[in-house]
C-alpha atoms as a PDB file:
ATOM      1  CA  UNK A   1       0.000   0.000   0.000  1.00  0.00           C
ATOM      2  CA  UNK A   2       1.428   3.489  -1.131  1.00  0.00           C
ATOM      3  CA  UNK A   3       0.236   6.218   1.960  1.00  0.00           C
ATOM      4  CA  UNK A   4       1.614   8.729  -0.090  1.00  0.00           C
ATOM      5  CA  UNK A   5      -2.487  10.102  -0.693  1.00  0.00           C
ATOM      6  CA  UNK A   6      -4.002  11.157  -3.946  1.00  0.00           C
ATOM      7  CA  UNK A   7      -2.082  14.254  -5.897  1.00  0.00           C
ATOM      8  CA  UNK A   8      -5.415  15.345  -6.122  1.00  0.00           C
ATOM      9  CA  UNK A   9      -5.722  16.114  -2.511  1.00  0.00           C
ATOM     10  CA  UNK A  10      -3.370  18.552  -1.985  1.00  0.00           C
ATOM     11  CA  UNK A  11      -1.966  20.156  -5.518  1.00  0.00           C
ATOM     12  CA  UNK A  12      -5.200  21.895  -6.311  1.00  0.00           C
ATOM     13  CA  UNK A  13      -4.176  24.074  -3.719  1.00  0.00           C
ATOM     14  CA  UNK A  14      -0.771  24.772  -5.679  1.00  0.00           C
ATOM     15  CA  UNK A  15      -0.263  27.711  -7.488  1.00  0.00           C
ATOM     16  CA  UNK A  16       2.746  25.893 -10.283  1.00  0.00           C
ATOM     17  CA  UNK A  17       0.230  22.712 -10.118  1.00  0.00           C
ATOM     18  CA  UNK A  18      -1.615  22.676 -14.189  1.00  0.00           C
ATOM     19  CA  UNK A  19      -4.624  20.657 -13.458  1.00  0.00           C
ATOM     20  CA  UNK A  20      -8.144  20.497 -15.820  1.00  0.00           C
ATOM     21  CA  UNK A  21     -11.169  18.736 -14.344  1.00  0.00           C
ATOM     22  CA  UNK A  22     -14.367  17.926 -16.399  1.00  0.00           C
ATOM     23  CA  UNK A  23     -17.449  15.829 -15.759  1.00  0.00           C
ATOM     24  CA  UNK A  24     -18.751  13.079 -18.040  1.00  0.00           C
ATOM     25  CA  UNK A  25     -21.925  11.654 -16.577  1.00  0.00           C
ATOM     26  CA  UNK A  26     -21.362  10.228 -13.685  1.00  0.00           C
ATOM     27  CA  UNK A  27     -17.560  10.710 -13.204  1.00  0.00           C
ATOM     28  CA  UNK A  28     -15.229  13.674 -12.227  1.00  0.00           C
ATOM     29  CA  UNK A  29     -12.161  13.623 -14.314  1.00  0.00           C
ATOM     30  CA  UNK A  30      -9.674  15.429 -12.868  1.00  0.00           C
ATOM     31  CA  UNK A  31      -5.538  15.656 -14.594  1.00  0.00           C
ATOM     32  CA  UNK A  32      -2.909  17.149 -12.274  1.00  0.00           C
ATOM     33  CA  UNK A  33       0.246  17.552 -13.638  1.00  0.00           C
ATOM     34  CA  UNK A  34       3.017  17.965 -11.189  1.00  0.00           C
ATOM     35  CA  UNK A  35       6.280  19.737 -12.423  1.00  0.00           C
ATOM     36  CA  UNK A  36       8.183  18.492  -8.976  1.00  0.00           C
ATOM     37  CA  UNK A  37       8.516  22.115  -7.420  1.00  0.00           C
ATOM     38  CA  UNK A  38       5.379  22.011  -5.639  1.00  0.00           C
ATOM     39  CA  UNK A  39       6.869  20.077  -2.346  1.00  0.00           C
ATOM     40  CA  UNK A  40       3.628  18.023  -1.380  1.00  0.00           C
ATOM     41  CA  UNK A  41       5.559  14.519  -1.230  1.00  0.00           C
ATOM     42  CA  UNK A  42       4.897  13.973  -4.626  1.00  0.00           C
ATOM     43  CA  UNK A  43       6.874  12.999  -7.483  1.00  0.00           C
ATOM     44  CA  UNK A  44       6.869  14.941 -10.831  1.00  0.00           C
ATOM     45  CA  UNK A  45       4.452  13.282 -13.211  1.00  0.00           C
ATOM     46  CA  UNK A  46       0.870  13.138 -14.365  1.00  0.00           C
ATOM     47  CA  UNK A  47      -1.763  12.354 -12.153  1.00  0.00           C
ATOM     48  CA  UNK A  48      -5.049  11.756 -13.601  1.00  0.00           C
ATOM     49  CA  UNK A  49      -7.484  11.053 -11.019  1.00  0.00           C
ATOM     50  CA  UNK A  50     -11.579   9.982 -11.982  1.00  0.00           C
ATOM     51  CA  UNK A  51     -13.964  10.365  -9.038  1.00  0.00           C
ATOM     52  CA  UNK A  52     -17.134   7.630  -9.234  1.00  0.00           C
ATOM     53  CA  UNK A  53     -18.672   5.316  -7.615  1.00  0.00           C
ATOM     54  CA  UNK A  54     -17.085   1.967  -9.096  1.00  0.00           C
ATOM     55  CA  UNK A  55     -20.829   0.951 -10.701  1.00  0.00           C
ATOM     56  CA  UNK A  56     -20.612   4.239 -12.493  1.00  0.00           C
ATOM     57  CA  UNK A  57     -22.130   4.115 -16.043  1.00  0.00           C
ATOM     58  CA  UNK A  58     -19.194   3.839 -18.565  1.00  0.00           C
ATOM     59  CA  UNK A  59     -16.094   4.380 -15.729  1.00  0.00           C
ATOM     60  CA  UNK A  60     -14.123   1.341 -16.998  1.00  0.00           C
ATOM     61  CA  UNK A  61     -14.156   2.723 -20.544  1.00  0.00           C
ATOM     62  CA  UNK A  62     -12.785   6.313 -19.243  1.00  0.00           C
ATOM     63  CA  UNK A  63     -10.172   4.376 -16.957  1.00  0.00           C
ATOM     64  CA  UNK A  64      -9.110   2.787 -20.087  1.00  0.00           C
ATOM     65  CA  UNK A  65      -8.978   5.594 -21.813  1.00  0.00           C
ATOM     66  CA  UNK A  66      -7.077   7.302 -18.726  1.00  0.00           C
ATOM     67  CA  UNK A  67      -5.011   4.854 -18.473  1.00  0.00           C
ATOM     68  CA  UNK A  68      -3.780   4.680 -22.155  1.00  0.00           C
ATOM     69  CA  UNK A  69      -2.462   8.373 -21.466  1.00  0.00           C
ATOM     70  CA  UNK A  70       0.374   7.125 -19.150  1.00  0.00           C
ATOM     71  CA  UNK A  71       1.596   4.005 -20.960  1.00  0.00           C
ATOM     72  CA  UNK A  72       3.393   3.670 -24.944  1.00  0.00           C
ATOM     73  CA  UNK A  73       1.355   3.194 -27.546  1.00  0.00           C
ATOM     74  CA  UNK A  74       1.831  -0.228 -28.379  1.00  0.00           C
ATOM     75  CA  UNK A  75       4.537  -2.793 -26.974  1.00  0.00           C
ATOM     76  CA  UNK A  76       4.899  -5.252 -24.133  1.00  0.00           C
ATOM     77  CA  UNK A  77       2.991  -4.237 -21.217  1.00  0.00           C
ATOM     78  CA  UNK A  78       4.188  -6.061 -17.418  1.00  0.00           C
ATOM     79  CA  UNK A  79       1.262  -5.972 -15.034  1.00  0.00           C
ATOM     80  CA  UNK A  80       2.469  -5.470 -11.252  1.00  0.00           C
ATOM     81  CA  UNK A  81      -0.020  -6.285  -8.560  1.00  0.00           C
ATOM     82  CA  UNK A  82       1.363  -4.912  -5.221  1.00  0.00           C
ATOM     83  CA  UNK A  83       0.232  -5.330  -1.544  1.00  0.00           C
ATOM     84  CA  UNK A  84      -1.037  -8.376   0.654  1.00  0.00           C
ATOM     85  CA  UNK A  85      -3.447 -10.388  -0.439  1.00  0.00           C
ATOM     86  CA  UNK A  86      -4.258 -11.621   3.061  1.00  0.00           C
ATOM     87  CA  UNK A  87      -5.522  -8.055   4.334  1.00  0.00           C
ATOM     88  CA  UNK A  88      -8.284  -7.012   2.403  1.00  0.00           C
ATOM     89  CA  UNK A  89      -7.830  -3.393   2.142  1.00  0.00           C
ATOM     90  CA  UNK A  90      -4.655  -4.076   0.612  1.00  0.00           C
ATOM     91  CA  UNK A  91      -5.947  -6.885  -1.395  1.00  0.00           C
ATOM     92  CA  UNK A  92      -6.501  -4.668  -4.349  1.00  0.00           C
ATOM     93  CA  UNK A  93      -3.224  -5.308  -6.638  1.00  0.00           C
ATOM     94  CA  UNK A  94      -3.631  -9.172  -5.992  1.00  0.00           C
ATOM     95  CA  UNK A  95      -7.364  -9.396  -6.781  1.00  0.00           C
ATOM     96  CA  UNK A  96      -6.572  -7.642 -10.000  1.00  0.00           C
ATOM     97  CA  UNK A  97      -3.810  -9.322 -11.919  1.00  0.00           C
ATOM     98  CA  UNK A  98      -5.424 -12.815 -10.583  1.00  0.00           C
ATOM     99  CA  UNK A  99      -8.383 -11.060 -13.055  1.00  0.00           C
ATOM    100  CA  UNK A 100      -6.436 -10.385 -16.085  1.00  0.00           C
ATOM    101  CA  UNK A 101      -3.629 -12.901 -16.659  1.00  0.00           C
ATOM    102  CA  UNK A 102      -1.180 -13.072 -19.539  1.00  0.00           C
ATOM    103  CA  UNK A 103      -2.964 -12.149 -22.825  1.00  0.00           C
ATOM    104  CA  UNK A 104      -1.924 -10.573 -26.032  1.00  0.00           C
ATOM    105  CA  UNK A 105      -3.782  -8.045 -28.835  1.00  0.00           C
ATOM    106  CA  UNK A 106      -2.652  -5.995 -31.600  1.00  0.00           C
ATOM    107  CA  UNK A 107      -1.173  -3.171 -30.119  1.00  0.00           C
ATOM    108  CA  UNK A 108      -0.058  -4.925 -26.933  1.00  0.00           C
ATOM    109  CA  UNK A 109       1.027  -8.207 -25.421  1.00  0.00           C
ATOM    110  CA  UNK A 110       0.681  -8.631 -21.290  1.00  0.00           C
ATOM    111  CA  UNK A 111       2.164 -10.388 -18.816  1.00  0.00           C
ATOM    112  CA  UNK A 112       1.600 -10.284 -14.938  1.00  0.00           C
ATOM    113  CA  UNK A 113       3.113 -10.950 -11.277  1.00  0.00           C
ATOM    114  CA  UNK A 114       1.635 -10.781  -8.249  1.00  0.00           C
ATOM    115  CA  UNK A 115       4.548  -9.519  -5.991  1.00  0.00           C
ATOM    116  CA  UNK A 116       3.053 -10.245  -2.339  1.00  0.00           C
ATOM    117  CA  UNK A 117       5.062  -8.376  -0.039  1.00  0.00           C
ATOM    118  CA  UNK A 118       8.543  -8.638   0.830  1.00  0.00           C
ATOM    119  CA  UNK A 119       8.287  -9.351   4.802  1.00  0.00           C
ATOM    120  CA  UNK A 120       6.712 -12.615   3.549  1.00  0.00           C
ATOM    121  CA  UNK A 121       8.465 -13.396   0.152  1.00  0.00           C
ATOM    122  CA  UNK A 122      12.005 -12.527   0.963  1.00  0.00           C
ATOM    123  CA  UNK A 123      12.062 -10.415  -1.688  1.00  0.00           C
ATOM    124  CA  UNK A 124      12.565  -6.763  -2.754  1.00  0.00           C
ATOM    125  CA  UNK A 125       9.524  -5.724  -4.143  1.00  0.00           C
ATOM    126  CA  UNK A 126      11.691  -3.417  -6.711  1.00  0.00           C
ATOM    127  CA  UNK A 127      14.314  -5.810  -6.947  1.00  0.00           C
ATOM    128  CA  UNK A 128      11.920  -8.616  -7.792  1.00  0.00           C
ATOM    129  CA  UNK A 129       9.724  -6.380 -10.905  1.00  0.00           C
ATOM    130  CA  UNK A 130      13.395  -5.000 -12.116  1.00  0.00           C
ATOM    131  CA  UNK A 131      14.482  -8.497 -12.662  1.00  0.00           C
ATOM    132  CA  UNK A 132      11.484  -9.733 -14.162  1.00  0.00           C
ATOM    133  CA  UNK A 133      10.725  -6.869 -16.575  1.00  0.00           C
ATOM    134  CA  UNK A 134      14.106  -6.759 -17.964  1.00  0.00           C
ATOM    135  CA  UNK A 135      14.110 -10.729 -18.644  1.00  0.00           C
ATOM    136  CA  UNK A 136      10.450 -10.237 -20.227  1.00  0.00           C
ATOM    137  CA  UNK A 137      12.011  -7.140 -22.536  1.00  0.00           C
ATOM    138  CA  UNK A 138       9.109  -5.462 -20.928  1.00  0.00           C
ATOM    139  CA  UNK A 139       8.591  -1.821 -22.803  1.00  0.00           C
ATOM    140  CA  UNK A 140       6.286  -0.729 -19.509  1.00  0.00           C
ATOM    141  CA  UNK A 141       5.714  -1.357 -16.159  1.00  0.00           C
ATOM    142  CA  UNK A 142       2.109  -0.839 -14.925  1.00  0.00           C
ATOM    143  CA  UNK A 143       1.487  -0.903 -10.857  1.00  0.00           C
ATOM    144  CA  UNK A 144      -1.753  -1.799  -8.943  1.00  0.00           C
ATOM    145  CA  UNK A 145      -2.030  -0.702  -5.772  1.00  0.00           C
ATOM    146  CA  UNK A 146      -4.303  -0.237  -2.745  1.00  0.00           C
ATOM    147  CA  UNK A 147      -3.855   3.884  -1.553  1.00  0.00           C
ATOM    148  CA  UNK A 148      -4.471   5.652   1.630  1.00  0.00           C
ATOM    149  CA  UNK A 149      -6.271   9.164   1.589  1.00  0.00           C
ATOM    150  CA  UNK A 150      -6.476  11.879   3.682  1.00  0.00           C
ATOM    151  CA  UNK A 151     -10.691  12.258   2.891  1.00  0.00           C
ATOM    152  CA  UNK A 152     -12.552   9.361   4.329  1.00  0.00           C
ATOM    153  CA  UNK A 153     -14.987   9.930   1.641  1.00  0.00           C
ATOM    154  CA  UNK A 154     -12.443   8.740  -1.577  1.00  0.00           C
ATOM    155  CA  UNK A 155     -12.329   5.742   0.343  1.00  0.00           C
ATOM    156  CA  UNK A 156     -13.744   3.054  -3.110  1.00  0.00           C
ATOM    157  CA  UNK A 157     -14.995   6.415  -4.981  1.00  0.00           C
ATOM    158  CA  UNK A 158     -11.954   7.205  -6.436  1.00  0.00           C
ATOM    159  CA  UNK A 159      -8.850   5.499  -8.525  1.00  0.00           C
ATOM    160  CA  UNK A 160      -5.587   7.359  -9.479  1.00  0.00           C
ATOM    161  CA  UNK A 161      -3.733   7.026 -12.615  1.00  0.00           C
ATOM    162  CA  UNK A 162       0.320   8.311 -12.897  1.00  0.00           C
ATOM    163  CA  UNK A 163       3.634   8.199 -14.628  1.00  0.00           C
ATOM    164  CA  UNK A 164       5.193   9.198 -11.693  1.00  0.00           C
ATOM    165  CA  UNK A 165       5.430   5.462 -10.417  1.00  0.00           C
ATOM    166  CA  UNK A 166       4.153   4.202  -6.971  1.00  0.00           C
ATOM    167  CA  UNK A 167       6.334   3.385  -3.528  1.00  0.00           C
ATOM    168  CA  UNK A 168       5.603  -0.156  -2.607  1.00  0.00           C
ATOM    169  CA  UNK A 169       4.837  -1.546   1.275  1.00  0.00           C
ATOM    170  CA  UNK A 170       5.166   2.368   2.195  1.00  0.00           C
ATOM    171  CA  UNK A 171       1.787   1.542   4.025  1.00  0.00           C
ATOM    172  CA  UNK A 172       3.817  -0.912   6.275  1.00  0.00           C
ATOM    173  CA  UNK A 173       6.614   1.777   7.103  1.00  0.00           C
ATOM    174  CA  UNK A 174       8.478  -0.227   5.240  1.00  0.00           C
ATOM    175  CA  UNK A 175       8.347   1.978   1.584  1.00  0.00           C
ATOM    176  CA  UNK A 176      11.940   3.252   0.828  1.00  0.00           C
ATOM    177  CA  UNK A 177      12.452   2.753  -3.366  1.00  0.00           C
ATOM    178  CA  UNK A 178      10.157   3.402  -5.720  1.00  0.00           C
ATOM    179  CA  UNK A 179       9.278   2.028  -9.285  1.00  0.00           C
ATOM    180  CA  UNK A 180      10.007   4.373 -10.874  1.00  0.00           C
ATOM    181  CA  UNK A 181      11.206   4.899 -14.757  1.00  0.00           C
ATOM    182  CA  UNK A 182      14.147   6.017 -13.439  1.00  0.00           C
ATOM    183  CA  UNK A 183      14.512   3.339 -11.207  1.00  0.00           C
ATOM    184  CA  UNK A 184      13.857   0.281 -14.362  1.00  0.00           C
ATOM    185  CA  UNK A 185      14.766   2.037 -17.285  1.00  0.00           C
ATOM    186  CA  UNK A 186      11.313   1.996 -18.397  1.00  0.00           C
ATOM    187  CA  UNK A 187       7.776   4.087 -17.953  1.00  0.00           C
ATOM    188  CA  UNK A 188       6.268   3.315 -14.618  1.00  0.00           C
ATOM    189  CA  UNK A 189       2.519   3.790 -14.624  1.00  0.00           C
ATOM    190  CA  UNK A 190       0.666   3.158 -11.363  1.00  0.00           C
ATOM    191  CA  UNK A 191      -2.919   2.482 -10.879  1.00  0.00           C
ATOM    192  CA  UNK A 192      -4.700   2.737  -7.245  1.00  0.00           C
ATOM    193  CA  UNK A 193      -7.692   2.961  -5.346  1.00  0.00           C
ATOM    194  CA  UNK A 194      -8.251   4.325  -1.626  1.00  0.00           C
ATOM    195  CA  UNK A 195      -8.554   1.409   0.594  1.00  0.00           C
ATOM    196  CA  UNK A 196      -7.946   3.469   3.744  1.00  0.00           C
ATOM    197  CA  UNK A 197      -7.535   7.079   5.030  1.00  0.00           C
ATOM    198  CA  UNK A 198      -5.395   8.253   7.566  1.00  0.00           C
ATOM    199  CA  UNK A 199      -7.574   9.106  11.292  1.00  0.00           C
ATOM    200  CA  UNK A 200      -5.534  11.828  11.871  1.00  0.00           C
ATOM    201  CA  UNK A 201      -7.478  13.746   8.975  1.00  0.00           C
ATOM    202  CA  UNK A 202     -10.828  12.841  11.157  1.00  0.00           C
ATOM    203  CA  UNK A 203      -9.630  13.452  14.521  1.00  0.00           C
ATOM    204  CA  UNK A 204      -7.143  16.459  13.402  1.00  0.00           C
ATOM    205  CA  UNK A 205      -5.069  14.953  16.489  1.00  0.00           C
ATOM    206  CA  UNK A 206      -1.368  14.539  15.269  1.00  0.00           C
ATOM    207  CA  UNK A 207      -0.993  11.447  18.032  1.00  0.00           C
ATOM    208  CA  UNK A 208      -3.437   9.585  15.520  1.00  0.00           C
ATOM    209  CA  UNK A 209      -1.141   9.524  12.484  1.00  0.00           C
ATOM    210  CA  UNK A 210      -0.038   5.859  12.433  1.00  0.00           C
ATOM    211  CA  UNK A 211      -3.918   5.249  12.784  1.00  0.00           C
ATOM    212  CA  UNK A 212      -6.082   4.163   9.618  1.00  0.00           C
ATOM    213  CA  UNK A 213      -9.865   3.501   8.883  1.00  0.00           C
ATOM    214  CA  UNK A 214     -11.249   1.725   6.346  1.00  0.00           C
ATOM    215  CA  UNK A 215     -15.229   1.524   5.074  1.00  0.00           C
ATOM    216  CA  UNK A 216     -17.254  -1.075   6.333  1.00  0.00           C
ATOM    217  CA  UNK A 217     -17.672  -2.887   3.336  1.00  0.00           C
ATOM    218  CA  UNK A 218     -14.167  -2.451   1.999  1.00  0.00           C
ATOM    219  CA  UNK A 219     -14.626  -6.215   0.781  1.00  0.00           C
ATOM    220  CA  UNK A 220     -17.025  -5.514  -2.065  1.00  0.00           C
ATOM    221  CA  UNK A 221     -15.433  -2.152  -3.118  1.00  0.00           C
ATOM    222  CA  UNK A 222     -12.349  -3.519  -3.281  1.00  0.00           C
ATOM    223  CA  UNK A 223     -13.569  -6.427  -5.687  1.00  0.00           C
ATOM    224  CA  UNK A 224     -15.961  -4.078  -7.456  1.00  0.00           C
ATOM    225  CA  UNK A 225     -12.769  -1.776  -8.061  1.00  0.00           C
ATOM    226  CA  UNK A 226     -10.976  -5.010  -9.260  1.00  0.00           C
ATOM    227  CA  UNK A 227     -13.384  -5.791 -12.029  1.00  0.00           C
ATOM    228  CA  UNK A 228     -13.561  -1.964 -13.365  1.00  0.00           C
ATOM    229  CA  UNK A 229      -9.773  -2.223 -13.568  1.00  0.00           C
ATOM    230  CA  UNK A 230      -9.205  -5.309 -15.232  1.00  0.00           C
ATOM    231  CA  UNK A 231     -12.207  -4.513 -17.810  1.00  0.00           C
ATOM    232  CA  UNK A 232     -10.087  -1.300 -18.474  1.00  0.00           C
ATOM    233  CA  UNK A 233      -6.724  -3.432 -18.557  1.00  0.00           C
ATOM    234  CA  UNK A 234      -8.627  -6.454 -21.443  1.00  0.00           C
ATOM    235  CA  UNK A 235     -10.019  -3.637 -22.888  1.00  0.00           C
ATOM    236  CA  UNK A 236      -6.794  -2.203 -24.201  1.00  0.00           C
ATOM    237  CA  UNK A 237      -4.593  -5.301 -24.598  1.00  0.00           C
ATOM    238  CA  UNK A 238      -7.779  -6.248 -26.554  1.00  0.00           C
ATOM    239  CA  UNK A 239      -7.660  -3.732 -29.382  1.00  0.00           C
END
């Protein structure tokens, strides 16, 4: 889990921060675009973040579309499911690439790892995708992760799309490296939902920090967010 929280959050309020937001339906499109001066913990990148409920008419279609904006146009792409799958709010990156699997289309050809987490693998999470995209001759990386937030309320209504790469097992404290393009030599995009926002933005109480809540029924968001990704994920592998 990255606890990094959404761009979204906090560059609005950034004067160098470009961002556009737009509305299509039921879904709040909104593309930040960091140029790494800003100093809200954020990487430079793109951040393109779509607010909805994940049952939103035609949201897997605009997260493909979304999606497509961070990634080459055509070549190998190496899906990356982070986290544990044994805690469900952090279940998200697991529950996806067991979804999608290794498929090829046109444009692109895919193949996927589910990393687990290094406390119980032994292995660096960076380490470990490194090695593996560089023996596939991988032309992208793309991350799925499970985010924390600093609104309660993105908790499963919102999903964040970047270039800037993603920290893994920084939820656990344990979050040094990133994947990152400049870490593997090749474009980093990260996908992630809100499984979890910090109770320090409820209570305002700076003791609560290393505290985290979650939504009751984090179970069925986070496989309802799971089947909007990989739709979005067949959905351009498929063309």
């Amino acid at each position: 889990m990255d606890t990094s929280g959404l761009a979204v959050e906090t560059a609005l309020k950034i004067d160098k921060t470009r961002a556009a937001s737009r509305v299509i339906g039921a879904v709040k499109i909104t593309d930040v675009r960091l140029d790494g001066s800003e100093s809200i913990g954020k990487p430079a990148g793109r951040y393109i973040t779509l607010e909805a409920e994940p049952d939103a008419a035609g949201l897997s279609g605009m997260l493909s579309r979304a999606i497509q904006q961070v990634i080459p146009p055509r070549g190998k792409l190496f899906a990356v499911g982070l986290g544990n799958p044994d805690i469900t709010q952090d279940s998200l990156g697991a529950t996806i690439i067991r979804g999608i699997g290794a498929r090829a289309g046109r444009k692109y050809s895919l193949a996927a790892i589910e990393t687990d987490v290094a406390a119980k693998t032994g292995l660096d999470t960076v380490k470990l995708v490194k090695a593996a995209s560089e023996e596939l001759h991988a032309d992208c990386v793309i991350a799925f992760d499970a985010l924390a937030c600093k609104d309660p309320c993105a908790i499963g209504r919102t999903v964040q799309i970047t270039d800037a790469g993603i920290i893994p097992a920084s939820g656990a404290g344990n979050g040094k490296e990133a994947l990152s393009q400049k870490r593997l030599g090749i474009p980093v995009a990260a996908v992630g939902v809100p499984t979890m926002a910090l109770l320090s933005s409820v209570t305002k109480s700076g003791s609560d920090r290393k505290f985290h809540i979650t939504s009751a029924d984090i179970d069925v968001l986070v496989k309802m967010w799971a089947e909007v990704i990989c739709g979005a994920v067949e959905a351009i592998v498929g063309r």
